[in-house]
Protein backbone atom coordinates (compact mmCIF):
# COMPACT_ATOMS: atom_id res chain seq x y z
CA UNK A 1 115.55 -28.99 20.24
CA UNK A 2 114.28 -29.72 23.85
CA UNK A 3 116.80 -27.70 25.57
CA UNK A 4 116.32 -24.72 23.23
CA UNK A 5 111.99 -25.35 24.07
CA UNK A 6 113.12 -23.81 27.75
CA UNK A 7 115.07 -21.21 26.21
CA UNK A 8 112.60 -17.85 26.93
CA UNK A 9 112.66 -15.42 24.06
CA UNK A 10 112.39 -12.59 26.78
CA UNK A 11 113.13 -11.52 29.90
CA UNK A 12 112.76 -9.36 33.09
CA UNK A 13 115.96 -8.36 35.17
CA UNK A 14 115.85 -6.71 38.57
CA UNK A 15 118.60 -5.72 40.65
CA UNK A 16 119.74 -3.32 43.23
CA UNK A 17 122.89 -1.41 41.65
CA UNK A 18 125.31 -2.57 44.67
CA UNK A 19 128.70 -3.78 43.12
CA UNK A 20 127.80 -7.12 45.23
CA UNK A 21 124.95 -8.22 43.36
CA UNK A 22 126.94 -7.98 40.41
CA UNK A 23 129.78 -10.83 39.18
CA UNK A 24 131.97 -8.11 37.28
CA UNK A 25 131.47 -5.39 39.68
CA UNK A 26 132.25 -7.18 43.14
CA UNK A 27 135.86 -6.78 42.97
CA UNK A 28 136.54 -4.34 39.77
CA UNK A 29 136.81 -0.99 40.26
CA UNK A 30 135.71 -0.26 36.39
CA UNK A 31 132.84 -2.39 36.79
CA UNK A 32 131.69 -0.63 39.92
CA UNK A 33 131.88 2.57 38.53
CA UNK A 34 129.67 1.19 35.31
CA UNK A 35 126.84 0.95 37.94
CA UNK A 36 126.72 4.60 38.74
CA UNK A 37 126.44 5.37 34.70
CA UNK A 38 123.01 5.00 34.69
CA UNK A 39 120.33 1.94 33.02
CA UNK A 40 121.97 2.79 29.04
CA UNK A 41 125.55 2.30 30.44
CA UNK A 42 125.00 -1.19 32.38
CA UNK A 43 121.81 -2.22 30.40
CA UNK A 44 124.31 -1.65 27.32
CA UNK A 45 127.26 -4.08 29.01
CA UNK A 46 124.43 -6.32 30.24
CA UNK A 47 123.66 -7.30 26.14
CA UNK A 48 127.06 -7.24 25.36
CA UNK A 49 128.16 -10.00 27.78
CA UNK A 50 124.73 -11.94 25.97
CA UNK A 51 125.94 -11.42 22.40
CA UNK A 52 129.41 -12.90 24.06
CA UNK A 53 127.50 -16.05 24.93
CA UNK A 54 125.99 -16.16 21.35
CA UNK A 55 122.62 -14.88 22.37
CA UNK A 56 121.43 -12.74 19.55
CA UNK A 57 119.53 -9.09 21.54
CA UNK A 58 116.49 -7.58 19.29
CA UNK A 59 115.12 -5.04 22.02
CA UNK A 60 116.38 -3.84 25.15
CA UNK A 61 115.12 -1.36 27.62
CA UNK A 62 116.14 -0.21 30.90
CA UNK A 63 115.79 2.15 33.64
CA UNK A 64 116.91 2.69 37.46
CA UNK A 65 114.02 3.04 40.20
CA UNK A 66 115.70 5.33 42.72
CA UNK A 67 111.95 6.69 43.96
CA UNK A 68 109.95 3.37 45.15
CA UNK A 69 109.31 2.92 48.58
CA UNK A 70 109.06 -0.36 50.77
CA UNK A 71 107.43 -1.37 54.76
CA UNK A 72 109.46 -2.02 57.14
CA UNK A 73 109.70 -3.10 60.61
CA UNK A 74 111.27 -0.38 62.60
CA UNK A 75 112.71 -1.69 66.58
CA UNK A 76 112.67 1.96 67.59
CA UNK A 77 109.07 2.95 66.86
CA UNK A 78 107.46 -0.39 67.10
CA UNK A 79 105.99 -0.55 63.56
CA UNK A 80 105.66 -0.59 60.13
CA UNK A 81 107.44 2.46 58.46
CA UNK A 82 107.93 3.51 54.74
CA UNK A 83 111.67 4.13 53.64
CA UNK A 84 113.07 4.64 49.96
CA UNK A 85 113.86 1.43 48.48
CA UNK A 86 117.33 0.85 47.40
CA UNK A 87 118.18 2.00 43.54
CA UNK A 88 117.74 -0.68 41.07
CA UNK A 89 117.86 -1.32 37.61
CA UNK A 90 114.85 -2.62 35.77
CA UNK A 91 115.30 -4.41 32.42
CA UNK A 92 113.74 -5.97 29.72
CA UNK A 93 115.33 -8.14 27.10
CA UNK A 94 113.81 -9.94 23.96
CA UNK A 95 116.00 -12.28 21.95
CA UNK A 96 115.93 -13.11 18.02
CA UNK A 97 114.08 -16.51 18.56
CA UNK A 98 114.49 -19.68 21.48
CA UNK A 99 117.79 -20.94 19.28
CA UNK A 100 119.60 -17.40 19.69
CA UNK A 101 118.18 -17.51 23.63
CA UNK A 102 119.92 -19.96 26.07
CA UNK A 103 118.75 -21.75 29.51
CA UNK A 104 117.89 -19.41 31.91
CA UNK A 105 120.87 -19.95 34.39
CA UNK A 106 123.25 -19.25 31.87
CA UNK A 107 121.43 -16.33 30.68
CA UNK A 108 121.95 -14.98 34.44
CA UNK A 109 125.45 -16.10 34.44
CA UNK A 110 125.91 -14.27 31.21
CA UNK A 111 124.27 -11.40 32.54
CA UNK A 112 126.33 -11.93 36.12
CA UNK A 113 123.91 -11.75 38.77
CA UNK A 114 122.39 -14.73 40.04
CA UNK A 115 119.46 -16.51 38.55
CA UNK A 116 116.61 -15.79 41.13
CA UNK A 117 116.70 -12.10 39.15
CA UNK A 118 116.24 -13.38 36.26
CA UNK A 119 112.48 -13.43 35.39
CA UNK A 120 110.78 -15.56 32.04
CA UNK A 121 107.64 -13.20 31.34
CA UNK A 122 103.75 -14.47 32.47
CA UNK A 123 101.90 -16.75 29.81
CA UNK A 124 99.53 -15.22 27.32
CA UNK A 125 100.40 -12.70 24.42
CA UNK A 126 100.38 -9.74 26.24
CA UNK A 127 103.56 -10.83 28.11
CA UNK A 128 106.04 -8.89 26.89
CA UNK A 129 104.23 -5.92 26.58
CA UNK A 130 103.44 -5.97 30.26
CA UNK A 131 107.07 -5.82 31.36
CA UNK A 132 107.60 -3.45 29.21
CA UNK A 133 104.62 -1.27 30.87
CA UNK A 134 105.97 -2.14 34.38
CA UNK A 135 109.34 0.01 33.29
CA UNK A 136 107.22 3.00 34.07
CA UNK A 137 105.04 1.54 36.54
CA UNK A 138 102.17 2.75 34.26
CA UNK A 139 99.42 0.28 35.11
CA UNK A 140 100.45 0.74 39.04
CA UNK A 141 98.32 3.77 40.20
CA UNK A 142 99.78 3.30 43.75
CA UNK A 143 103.49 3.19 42.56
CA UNK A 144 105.77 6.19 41.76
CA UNK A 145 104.94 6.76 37.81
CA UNK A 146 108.54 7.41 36.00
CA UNK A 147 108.30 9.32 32.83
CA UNK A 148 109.47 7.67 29.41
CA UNK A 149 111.97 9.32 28.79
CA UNK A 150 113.97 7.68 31.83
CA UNK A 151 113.77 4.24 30.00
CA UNK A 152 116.94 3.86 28.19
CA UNK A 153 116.34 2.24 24.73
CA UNK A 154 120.00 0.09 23.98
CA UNK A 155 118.05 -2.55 21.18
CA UNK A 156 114.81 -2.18 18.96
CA UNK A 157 112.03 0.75 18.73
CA UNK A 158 112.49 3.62 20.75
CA UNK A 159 111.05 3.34 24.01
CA UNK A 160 109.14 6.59 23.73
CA UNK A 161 107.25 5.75 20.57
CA UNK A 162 106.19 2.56 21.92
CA UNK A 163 104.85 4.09 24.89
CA UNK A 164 103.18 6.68 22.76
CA UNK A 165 101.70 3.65 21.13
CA UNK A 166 100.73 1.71 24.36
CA UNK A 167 99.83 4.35 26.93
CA UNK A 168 96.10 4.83 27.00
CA UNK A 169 95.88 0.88 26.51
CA UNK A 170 98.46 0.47 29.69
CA UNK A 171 96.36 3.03 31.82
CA UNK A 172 93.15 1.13 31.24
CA UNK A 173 94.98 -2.03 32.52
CA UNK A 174 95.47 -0.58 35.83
CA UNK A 175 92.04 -1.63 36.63
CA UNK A 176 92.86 -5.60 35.81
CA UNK A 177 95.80 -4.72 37.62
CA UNK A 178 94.52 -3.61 40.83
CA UNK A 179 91.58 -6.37 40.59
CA UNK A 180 94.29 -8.87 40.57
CA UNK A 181 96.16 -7.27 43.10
CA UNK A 182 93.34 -7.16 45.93
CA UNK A 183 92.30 -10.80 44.63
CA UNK A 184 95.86 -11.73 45.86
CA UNK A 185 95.24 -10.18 48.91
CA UNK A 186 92.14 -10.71 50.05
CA UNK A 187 92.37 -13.93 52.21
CA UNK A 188 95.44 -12.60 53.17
CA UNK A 189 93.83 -9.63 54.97
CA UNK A 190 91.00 -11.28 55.72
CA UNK A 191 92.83 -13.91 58.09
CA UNK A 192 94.43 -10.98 59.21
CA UNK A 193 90.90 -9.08 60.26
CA UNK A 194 89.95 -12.63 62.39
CA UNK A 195 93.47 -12.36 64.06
CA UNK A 196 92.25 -8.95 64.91
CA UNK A 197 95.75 -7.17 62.75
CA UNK A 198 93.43 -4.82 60.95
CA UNK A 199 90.69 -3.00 62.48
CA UNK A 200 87.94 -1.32 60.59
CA UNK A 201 89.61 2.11 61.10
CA UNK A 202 92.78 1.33 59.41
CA UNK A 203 90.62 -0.04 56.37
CA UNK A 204 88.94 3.25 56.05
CA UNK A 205 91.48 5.22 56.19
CA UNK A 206 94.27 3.21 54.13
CA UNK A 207 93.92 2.78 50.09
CA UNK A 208 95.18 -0.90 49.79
CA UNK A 209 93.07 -1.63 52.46
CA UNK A 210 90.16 0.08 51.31
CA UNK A 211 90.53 -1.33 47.76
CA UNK A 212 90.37 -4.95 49.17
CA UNK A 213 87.20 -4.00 51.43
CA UNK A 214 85.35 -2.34 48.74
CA UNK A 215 85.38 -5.52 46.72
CA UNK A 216 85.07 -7.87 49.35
CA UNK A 217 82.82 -5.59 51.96
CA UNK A 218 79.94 -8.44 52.93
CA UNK A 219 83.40 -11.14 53.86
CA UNK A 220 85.46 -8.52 55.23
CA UNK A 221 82.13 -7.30 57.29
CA UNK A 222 81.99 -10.84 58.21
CA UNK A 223 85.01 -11.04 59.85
CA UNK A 224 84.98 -8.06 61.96
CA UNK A 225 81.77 -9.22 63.06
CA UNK A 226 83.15 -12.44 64.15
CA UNK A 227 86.18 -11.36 65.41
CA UNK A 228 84.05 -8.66 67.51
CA UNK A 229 81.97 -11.69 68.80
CA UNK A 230 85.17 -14.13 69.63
CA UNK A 231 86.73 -11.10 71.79
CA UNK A 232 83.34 -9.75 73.64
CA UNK A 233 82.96 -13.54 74.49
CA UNK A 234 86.41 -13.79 75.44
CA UNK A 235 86.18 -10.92 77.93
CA UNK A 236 83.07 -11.42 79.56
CA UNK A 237 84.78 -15.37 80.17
CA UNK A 238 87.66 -13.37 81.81
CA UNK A 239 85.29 -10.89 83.93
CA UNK A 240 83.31 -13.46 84.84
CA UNK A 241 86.54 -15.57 86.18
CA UNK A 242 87.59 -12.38 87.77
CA UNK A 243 90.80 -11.90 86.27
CA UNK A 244 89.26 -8.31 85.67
CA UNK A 245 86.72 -5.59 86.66
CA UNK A 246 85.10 -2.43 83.92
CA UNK A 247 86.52 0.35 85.39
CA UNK A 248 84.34 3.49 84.52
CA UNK A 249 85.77 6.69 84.63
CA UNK A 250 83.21 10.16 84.61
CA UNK A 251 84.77 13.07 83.18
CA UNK A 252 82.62 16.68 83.92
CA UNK A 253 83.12 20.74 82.83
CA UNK A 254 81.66 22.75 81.31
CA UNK A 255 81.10 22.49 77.95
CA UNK A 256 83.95 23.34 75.50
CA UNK A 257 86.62 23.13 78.23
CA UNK A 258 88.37 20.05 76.97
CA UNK A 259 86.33 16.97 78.53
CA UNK A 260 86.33 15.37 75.13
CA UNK A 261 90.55 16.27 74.50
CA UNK A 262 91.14 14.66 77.73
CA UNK A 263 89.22 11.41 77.68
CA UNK A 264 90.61 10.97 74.29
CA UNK A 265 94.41 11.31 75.77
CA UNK A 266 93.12 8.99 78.72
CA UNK A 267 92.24 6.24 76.31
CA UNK A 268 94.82 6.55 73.97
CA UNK A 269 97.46 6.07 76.74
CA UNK A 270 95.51 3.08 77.94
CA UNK A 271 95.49 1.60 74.48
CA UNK A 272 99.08 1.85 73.88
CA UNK A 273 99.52 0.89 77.34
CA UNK A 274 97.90 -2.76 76.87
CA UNK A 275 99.02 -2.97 73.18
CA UNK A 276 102.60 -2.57 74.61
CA UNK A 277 102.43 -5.84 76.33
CA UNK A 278 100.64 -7.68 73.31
CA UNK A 279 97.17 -6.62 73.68
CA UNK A 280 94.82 -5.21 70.93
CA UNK A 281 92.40 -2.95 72.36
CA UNK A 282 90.27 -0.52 70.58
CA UNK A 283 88.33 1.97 71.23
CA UNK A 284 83.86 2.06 70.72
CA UNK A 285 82.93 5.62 70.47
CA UNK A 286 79.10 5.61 70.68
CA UNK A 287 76.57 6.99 68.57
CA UNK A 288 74.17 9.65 70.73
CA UNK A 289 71.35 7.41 69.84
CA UNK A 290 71.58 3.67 70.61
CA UNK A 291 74.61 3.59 71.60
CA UNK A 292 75.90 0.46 71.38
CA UNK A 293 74.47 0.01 68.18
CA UNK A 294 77.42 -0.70 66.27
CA UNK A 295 79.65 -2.45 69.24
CA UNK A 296 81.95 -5.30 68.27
CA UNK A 297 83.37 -6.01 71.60
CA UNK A 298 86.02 -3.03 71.68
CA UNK A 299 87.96 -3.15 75.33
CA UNK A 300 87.37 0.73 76.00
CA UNK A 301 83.97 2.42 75.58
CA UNK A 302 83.78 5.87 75.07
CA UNK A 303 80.70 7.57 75.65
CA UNK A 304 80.96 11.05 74.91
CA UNK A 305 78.33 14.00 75.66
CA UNK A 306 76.04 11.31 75.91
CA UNK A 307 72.31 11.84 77.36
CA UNK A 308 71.38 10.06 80.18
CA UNK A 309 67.92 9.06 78.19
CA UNK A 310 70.18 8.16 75.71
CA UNK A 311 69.46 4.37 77.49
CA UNK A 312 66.87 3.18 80.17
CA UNK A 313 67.64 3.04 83.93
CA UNK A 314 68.41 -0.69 83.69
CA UNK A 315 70.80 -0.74 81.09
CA UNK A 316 72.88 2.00 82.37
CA UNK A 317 73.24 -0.34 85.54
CA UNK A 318 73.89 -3.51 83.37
CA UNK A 319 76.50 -1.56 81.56
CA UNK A 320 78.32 0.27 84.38
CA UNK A 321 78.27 -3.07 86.55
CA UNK A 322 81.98 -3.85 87.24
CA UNK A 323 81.91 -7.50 87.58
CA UNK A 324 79.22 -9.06 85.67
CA UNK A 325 78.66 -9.52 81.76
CA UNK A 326 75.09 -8.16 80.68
CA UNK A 327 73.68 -8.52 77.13
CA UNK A 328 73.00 -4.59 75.93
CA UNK A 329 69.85 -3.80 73.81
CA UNK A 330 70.61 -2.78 70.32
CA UNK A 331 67.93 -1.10 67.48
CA UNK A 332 68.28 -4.22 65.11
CA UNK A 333 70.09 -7.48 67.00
CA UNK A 334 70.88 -7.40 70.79
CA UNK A 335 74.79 -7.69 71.77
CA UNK A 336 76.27 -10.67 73.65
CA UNK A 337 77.65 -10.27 76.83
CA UNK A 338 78.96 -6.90 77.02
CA UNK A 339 82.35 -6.53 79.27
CA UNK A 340 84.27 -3.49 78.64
CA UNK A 341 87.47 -2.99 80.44
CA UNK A 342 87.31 0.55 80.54
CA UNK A 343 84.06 3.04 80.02
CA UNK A 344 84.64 6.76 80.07
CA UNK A 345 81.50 9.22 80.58
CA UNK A 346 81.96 12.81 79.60
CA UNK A 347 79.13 14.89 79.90
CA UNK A 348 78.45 18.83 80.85
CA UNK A 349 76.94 17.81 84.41
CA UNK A 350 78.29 16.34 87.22
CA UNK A 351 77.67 12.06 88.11
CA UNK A 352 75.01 12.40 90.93
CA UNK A 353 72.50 15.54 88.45
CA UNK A 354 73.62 12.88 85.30
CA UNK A 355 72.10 9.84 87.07
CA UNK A 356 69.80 11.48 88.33
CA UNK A 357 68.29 12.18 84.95
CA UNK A 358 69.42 8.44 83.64
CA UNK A 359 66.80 7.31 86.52
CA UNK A 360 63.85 8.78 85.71
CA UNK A 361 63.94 6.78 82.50
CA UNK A 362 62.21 3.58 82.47
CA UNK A 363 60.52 1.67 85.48
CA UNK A 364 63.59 1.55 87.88
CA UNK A 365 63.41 2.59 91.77
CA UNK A 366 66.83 2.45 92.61
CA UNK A 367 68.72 4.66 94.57
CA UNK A 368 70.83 6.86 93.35
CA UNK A 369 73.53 4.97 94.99
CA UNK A 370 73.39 2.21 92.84
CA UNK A 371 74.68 4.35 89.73
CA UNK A 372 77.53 6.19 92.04
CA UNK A 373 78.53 3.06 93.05
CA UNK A 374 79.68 1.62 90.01
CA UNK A 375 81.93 4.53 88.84
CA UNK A 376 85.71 4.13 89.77
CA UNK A 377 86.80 8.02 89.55
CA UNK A 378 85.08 11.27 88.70
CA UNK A 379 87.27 14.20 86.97
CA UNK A 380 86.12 17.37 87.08
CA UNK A 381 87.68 19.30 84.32
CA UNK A 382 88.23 23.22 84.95
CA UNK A 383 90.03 26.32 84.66
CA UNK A 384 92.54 27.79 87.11
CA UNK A 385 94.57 30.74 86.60
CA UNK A 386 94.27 30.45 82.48
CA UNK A 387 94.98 26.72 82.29
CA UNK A 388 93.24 23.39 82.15
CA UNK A 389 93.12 22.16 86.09
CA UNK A 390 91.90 17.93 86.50
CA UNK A 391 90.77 17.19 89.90
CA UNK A 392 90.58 13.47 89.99
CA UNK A 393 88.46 11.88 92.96
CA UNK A 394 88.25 8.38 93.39
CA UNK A 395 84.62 6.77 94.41
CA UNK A 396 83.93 4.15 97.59
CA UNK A 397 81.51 4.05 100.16
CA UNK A 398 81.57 7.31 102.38
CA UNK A 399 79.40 8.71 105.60
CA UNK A 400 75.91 9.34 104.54
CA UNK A 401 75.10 12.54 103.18
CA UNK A 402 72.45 14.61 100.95
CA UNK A 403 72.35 15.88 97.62
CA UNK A 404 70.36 18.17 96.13
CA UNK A 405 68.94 18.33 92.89
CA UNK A 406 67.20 21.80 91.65
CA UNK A 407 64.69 21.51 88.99
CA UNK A 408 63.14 24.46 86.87
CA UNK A 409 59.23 24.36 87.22
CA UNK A 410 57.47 25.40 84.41
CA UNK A 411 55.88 28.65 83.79
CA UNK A 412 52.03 29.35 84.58
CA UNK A 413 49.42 29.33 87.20
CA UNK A 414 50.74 26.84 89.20
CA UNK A 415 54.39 27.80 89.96
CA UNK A 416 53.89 31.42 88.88
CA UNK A 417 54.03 33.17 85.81
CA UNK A 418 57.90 33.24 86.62
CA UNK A 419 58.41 29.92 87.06
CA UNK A 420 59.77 28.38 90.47
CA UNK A 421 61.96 25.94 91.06
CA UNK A 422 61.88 22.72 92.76
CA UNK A 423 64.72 20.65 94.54
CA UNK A 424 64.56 17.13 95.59
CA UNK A 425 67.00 15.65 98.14
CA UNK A 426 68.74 12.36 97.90
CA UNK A 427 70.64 10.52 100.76
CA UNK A 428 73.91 9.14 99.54
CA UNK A 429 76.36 6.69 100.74
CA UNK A 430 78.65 6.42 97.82
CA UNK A 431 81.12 9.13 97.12
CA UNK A 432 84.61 10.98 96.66
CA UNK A 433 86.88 8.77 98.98
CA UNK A 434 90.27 11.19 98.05
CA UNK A 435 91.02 14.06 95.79
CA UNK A 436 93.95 15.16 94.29
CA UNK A 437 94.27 18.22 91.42
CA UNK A 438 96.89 17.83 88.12
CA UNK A 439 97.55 19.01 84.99
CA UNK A 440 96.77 16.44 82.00
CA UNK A 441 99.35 14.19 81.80
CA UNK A 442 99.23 13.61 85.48
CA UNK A 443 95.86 13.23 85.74
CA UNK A 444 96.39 10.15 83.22
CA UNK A 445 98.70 8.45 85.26
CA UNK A 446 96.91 8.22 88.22
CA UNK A 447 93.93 7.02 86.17
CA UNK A 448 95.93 4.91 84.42
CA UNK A 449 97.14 3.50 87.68
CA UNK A 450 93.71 2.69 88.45
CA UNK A 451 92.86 1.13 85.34
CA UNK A 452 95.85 -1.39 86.62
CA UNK A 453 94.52 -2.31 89.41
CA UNK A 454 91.16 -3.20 87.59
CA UNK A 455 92.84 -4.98 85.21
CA UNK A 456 95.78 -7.12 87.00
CA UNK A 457 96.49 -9.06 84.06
CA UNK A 458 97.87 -6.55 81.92
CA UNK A 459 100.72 -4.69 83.18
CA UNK A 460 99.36 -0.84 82.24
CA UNK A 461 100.88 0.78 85.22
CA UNK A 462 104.36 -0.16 83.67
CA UNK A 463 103.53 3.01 81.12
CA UNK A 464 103.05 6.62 81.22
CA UNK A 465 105.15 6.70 84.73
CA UNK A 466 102.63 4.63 86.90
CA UNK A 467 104.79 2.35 87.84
């Protein structure tokens, strides 16, 4: 009586429908070609060689999966990719009682695959019924959903009536389903969020991920937030040991000429630059208003069409500062020590008219200097014979000269009904050191070369032919 206590009365068989997997197929030709018969031929052999063993079959059911999908690794492309999984047959086998079952590795070696395929159902009552729902993948939303009619029926009621019977209660199980699912999974990604593996992009835009998130949002919030914090204090550690300097980049053109297309290709060669050699960067794009509002210590900033009152004098000097860590104001908590490795500026107006602007908010008297200074190239973005030009000029310290800046007066009395304009001049000392004119991609190289030099412990240069 004890050995037939561990006797299941059902069970679950999966297994791909290589002759290998199987005992009577691995070296018989017959046997082989059984496999390619489809789940009534083999499910059909599968409870004969169990009646052989004096297992007595009540209900069987079977059908071959030839349309899941699976991750995999992938040496070419460097990630995870989706590829058909390999057919297999699913199963499901009940047995008269435990005294016409039998031990579960001789089931499997009456079935002739090896035990580890063999599965005894889940505890509670509904056990049966759920591997019989699995056959179709019915309560799995995110799985491919096989129609009933592909279940082969070999022992018992037909397949179709008891899915006729069952469906509306298996579709309102995919909810317990998918609960349990993201329960299983949540620490899981979770640990993977603090490792910095899954960034808040890729949970927006992938279902599982999403799923998880919306049920765990405040801990999954949590995490970004401290993993944010752990890397901003990381890299302000590193900029203040000088193992790296921000490089800022300014990108200018008129508007609708591609500024935006081009920073965007910039930093997205950067990126896969440093993640090449084991980094994780990410990209901040900032909000027009407060800015860095919603910063969690991204490695490339990207301010785009933003104002120069957009922040005060002294923070855009904190910011841009190459080689010292500044807390940044934010509307609700101010950020640690912010230390970017790479900030790109786009904007309609070129660095010295932008700054200019930037200065006159807040109660700063610095030279203008002091905001040219701290950029590491300009681009100026513009149009040449009916293509994109990129003329990329690299800032240092230059001969003094003037600059210019024009202002519209307003219209009345004063400056004439007209209006007038006024222009105030600025001595400079910081400027275009060398130019040189590309098209896009080599534009990014030599700013990507840059970006090396800035950043000596990552090898970027080794990408995008800067080497």
């Amino acid at each position: 009586m004890a050995k037939q206590e561990n006797n299941p009365t059902s069970i679950g068989l999966t297994q791909y429908l290589d002759p290998s997997y199987w005992t009577w197929a691995a070296e018989d030709a017959n046997g082989a070609a059984l496999l390619q018969q489809g789940a009534g031929a083999i499910l059909a052999y599968v409870v004969q060689r169990l009646e052989a063993i004096g297992c007595e079959v009540v209900e069987a059911y079977g059908i071959v999966h030839d349309k899941d999908e699976r991750e995999v690794w992938s040496d070419t492309e460097k990630t995870l990719v989706v590829e058909p999984k390999p057919d297999h047959l699913h199963a499901v086998i009940k047995f008269a009682s435990r005294a016409k079952s039998a031990p579960l590795d001789r089931l499997a070696f009456g079935i002739g695959v090896e035990p580890q395929y063999v599965e005894k159902p889940g505890r509670g009552r509904y056990a049966f019924d759920n591997m019989l729902s699995y056959l179709t993948h019915v309560k799995y939303a995110d799985k491919h959903q096989y129609a009933p009619s592909e279940v082969a029926t070999v022992r018992g009621p037909d397949y179709l009536g008891i899915d006729a019977q069952r469906r509306e209660t298996w579709l309102k199980g995919r909810a317990h389903v998918k609960k349990k699912v993201v329960a299983e999974n949540f620490e899981d990604m979770r640990e993977r969020v603090l490792q910095g593996e899954i960034t808040r992009d890729q949970i927006m835009l992938t279902d599982e991920l999403f799923d998880i998130y919306s049920r765990h949002q405040r801990e999954i919030d949590d995490a970004l937030s401290a993993y944010g914090q752990r890397r901003a204090y990381r890299a302000a550690a590193k900029l203040r040991a000088g193992e790296f300097s921000t490089h800022v980049v300014f990108v200018h053109g008129d508007a609708g000429i591609g500024k935006t297309r081009f920073a965007t290709d910039f930093i997205t060669e950067a990126i896969n630059a440093a993640n090449a050699h084991g980094e994780r960067w990410q990209v901040y794009r900032a909000a027009t208003g407060n800015p860095l509002d919603d910063w969690r210590g991204e490695e490339v900033l990207l301010l785009d069409d933003l104002r120069a009152s957009a922040m005060d004098a002294n923070d855009w000097l904190l910011l841009l500062d190459p080689y010292n860590a500044s807390p940044a104001k934010a509307r609700y908590k101010n950020k640690g020590e912010v230390a970017p490795r790479l900030i790109v500026i786009t904007a309609t107006i070129e660095p010295v008219e932008f700054f200019y602007y930037a200065r006159q908010k807040g109660n700063v008297d610095e030279a203008l200097d002091q905001f040219i200074r701290r950029l590491a190239s300009v681009v100026k973005v513009f149009r040449a014979d009916d293509i994109n030009r990129y003329l990329v000029q690299h800032i240092g310290k230059i001969e003094p000269y003037y600059r210019g800046i024009t202002q519209k007066l307003p219209a009345g009395p004063r400056f004439g009904y007209r209006g007038a304009t006024s222009t105030e001049w600025h001595e400079l000392s910081y400027g275009p050191q060398s130019r040189s004119e590309h098209d896009s991609d080599g534009a990014v190289v030599e700013l990507l070369s840059g970006l090396a030099m800035r950043s000596p412990d990552v090898p970027l240069a080794l990408i995008g032919g800067a080497a």
